[in-house]
PDB file of N, CA and C in Angstrom:
ATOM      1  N   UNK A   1      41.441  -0.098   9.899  1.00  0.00           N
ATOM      2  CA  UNK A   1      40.772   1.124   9.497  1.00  0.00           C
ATOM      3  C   UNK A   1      39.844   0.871   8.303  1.00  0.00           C
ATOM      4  N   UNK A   2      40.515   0.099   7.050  1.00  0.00           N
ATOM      5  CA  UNK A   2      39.505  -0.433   5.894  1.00  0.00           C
ATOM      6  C   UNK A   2      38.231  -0.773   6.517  1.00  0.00           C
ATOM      7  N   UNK A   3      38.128  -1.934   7.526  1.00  0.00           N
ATOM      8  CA  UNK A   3      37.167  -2.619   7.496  1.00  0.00           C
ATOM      9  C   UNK A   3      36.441  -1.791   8.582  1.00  0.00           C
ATOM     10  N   UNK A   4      36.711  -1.040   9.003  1.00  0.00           N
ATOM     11  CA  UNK A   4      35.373   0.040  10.015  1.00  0.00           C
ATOM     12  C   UNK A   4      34.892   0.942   9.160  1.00  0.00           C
ATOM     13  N   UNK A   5      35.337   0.540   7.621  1.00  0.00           N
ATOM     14  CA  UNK A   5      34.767   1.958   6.783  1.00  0.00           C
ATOM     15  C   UNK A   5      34.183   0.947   6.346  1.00  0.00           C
ATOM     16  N   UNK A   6      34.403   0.294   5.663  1.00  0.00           N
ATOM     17  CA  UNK A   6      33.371  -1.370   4.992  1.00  0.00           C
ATOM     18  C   UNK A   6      32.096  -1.561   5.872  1.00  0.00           C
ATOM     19  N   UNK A   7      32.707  -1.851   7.606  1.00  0.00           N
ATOM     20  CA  UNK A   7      31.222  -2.042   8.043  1.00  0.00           C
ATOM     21  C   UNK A   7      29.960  -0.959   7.738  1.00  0.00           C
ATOM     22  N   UNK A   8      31.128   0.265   8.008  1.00  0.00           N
ATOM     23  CA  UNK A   8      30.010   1.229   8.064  1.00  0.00           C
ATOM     24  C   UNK A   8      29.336   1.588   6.789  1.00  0.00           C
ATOM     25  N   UNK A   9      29.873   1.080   6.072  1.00  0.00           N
ATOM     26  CA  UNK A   9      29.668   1.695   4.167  1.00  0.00           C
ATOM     27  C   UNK A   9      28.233   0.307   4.241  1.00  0.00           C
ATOM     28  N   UNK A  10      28.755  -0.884   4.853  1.00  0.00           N
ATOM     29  CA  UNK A  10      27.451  -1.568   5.074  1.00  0.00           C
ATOM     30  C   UNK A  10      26.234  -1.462   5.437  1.00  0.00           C
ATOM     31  N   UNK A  11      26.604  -0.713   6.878  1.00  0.00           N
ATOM     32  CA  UNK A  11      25.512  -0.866   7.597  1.00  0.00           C
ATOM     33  C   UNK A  11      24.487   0.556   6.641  1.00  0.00           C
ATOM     34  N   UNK A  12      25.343   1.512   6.599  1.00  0.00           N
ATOM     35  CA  UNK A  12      24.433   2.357   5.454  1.00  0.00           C
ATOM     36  C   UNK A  12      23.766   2.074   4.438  1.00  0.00           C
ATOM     37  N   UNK A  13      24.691   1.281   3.535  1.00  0.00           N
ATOM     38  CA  UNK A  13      23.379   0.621   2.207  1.00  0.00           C
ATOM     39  C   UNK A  13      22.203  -0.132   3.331  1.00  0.00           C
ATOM     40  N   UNK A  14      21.982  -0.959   4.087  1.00  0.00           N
ATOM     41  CA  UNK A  14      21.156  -1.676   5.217  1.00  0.00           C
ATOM     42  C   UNK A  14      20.356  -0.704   5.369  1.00  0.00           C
ATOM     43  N   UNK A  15      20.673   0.582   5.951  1.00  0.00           N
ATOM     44  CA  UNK A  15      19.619   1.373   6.381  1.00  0.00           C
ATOM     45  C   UNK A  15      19.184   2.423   5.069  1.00  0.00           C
ATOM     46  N   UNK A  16      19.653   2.521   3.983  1.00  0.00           N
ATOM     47  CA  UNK A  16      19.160   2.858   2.943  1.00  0.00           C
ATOM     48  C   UNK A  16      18.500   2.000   2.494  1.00  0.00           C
ATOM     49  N   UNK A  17      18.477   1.015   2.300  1.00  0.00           N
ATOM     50  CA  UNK A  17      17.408  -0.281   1.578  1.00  0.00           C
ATOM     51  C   UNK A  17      16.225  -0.112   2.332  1.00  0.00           C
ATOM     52  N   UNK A  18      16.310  -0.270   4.040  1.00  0.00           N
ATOM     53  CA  UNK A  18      15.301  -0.483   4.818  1.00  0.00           C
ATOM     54  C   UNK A  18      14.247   1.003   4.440  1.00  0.00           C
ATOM     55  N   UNK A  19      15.054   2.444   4.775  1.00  0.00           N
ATOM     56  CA  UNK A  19      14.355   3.283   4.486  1.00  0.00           C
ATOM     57  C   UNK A  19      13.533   3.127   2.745  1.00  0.00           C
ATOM     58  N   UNK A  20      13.696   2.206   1.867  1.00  0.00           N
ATOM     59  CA  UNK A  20      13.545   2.389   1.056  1.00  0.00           C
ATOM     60  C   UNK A  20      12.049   1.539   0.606  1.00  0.00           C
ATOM     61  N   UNK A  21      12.105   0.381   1.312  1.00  0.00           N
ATOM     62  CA  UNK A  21      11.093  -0.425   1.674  1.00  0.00           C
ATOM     63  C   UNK A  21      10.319   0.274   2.056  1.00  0.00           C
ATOM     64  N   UNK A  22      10.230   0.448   3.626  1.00  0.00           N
ATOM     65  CA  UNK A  22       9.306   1.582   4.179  1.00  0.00           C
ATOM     66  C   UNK A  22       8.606   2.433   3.424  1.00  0.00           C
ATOM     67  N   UNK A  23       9.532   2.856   2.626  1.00  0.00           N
ATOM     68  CA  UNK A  23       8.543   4.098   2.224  1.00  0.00           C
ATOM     69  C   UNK A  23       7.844   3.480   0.876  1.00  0.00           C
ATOM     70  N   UNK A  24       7.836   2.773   0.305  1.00  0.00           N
ATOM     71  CA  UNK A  24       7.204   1.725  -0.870  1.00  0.00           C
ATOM     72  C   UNK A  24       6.265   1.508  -0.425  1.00  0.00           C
ATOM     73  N   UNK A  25       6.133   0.461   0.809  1.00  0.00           N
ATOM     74  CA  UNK A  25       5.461   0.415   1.813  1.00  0.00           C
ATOM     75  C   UNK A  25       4.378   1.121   1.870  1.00  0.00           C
ATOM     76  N   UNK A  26       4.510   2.552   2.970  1.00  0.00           N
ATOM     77  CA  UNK A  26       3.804   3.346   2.784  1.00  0.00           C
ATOM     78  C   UNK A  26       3.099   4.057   1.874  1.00  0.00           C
ATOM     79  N   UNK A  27       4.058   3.912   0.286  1.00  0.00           N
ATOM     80  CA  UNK A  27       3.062   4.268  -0.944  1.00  0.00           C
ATOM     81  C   UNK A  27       2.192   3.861  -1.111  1.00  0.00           C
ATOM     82  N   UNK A  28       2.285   2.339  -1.117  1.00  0.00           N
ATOM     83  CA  UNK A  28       1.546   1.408  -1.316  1.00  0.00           C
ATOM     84  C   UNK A  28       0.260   1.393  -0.942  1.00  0.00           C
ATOM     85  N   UNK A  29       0.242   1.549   0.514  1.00  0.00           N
ATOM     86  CA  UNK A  29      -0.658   1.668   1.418  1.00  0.00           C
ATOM     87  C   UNK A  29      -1.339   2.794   1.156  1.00  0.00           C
ATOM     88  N   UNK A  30      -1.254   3.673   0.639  1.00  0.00           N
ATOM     89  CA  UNK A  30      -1.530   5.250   0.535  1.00  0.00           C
ATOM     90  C   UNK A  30      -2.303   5.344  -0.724  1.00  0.00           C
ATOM     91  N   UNK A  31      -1.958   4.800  -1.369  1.00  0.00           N
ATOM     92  CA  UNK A  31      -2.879   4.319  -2.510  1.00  0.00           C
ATOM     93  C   UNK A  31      -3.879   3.582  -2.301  1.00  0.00           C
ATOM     94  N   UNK A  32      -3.710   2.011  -2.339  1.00  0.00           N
ATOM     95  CA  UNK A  32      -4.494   1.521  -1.638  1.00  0.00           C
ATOM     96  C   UNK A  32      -5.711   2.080  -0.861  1.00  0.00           C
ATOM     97  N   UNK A  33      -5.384   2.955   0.035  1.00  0.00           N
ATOM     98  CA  UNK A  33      -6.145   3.565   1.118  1.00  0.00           C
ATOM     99  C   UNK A  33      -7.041   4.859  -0.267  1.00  0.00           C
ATOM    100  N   UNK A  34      -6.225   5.611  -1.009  1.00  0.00           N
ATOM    101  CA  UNK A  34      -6.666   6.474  -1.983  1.00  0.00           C
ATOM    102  C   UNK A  34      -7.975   5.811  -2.755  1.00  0.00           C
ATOM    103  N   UNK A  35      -7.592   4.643  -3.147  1.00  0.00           N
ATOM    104  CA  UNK A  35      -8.828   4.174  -4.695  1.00  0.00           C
ATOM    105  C   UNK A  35      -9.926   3.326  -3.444  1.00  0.00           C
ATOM    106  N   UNK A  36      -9.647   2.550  -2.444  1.00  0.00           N
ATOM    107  CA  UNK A  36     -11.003   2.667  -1.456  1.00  0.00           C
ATOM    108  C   UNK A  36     -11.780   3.117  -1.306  1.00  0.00           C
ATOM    109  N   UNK A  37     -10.784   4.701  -0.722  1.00  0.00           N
ATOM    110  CA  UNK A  37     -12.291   5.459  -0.604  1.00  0.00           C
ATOM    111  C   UNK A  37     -12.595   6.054  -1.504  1.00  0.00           C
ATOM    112  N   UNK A  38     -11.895   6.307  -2.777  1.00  0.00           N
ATOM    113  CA  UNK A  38     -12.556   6.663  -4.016  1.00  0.00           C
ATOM    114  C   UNK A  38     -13.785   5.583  -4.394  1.00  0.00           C
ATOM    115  N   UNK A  39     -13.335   4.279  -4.118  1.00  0.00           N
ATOM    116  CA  UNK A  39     -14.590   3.634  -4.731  1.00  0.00           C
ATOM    117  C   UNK A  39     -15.637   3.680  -3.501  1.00  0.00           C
ATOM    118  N   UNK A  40     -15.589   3.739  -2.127  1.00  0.00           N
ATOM    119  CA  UNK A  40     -17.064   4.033  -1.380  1.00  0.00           C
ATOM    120  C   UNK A  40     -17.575   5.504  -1.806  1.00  0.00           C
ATOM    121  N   UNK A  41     -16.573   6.358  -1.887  1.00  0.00           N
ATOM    122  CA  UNK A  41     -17.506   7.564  -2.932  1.00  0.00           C
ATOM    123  C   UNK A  41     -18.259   7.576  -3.748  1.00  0.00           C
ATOM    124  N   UNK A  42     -17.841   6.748  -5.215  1.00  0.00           N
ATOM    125  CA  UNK A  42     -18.791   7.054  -6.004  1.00  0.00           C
ATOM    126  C   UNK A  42     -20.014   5.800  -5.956  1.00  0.00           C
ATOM    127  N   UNK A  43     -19.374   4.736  -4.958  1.00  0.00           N
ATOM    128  CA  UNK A  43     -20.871   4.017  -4.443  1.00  0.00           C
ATOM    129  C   UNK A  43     -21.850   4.977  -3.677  1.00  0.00           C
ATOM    130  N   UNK A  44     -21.502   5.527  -3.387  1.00  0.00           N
ATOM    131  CA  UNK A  44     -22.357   6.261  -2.047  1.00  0.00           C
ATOM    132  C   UNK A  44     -23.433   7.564  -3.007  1.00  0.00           C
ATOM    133  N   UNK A  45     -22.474   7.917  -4.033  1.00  0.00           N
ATOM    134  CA  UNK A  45     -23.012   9.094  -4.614  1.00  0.00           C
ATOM    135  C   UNK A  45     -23.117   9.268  -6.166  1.00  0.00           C
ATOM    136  N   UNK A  46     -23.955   9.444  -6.415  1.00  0.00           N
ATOM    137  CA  UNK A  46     -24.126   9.216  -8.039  1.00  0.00           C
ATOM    138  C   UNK A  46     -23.819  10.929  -8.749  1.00  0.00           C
ATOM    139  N   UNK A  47     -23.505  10.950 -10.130  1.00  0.00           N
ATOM    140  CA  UNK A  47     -22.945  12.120 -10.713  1.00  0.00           C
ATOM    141  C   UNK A  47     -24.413  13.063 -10.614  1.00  0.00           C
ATOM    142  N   UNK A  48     -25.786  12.447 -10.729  1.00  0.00           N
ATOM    143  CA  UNK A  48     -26.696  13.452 -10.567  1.00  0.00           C
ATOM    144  C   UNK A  48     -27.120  14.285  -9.133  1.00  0.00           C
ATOM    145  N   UNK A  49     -26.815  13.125  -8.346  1.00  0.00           N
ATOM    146  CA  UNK A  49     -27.091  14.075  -6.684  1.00  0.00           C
ATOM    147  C   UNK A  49     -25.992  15.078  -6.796  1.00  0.00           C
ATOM    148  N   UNK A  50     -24.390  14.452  -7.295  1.00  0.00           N
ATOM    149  CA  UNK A  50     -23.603  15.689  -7.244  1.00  0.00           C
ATOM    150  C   UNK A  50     -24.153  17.387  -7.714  1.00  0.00           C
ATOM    151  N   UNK A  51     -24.887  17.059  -9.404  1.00  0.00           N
ATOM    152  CA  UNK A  51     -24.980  17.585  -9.826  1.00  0.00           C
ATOM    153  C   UNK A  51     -26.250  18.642  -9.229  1.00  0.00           C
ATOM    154  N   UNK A  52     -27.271  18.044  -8.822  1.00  0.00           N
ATOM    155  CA  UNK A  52     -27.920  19.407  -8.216  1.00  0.00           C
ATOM    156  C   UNK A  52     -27.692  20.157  -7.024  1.00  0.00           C
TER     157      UNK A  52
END
């Protein structure tokens, strides 16, 4: 009985770590993806075209 609670107490931290990656992961990427196209923005467009 111990050790089917052990595996399972295992396999949970496993899939808590993994979910935890993932979503780092995806921050990561999300950012990444954020200051990109922030920087083809203000290549593309200068504060005076904004401005008129």
């Amino acid at each position: 009985m111990v050790s089917v609670e052990f595996k399972q107490d295992k396999h949970n931290l496993f899939v808590s770590f993994l979910m935890i990656v993932i979503a780092l992961l995806f921050l990561l990427y999300m950012g990444s993806s954020l200051v990109h196209s922030t920087k083809v923005f203000w290549e593309n467009y200068s504060i005076e075209d904004l401005l008129d």
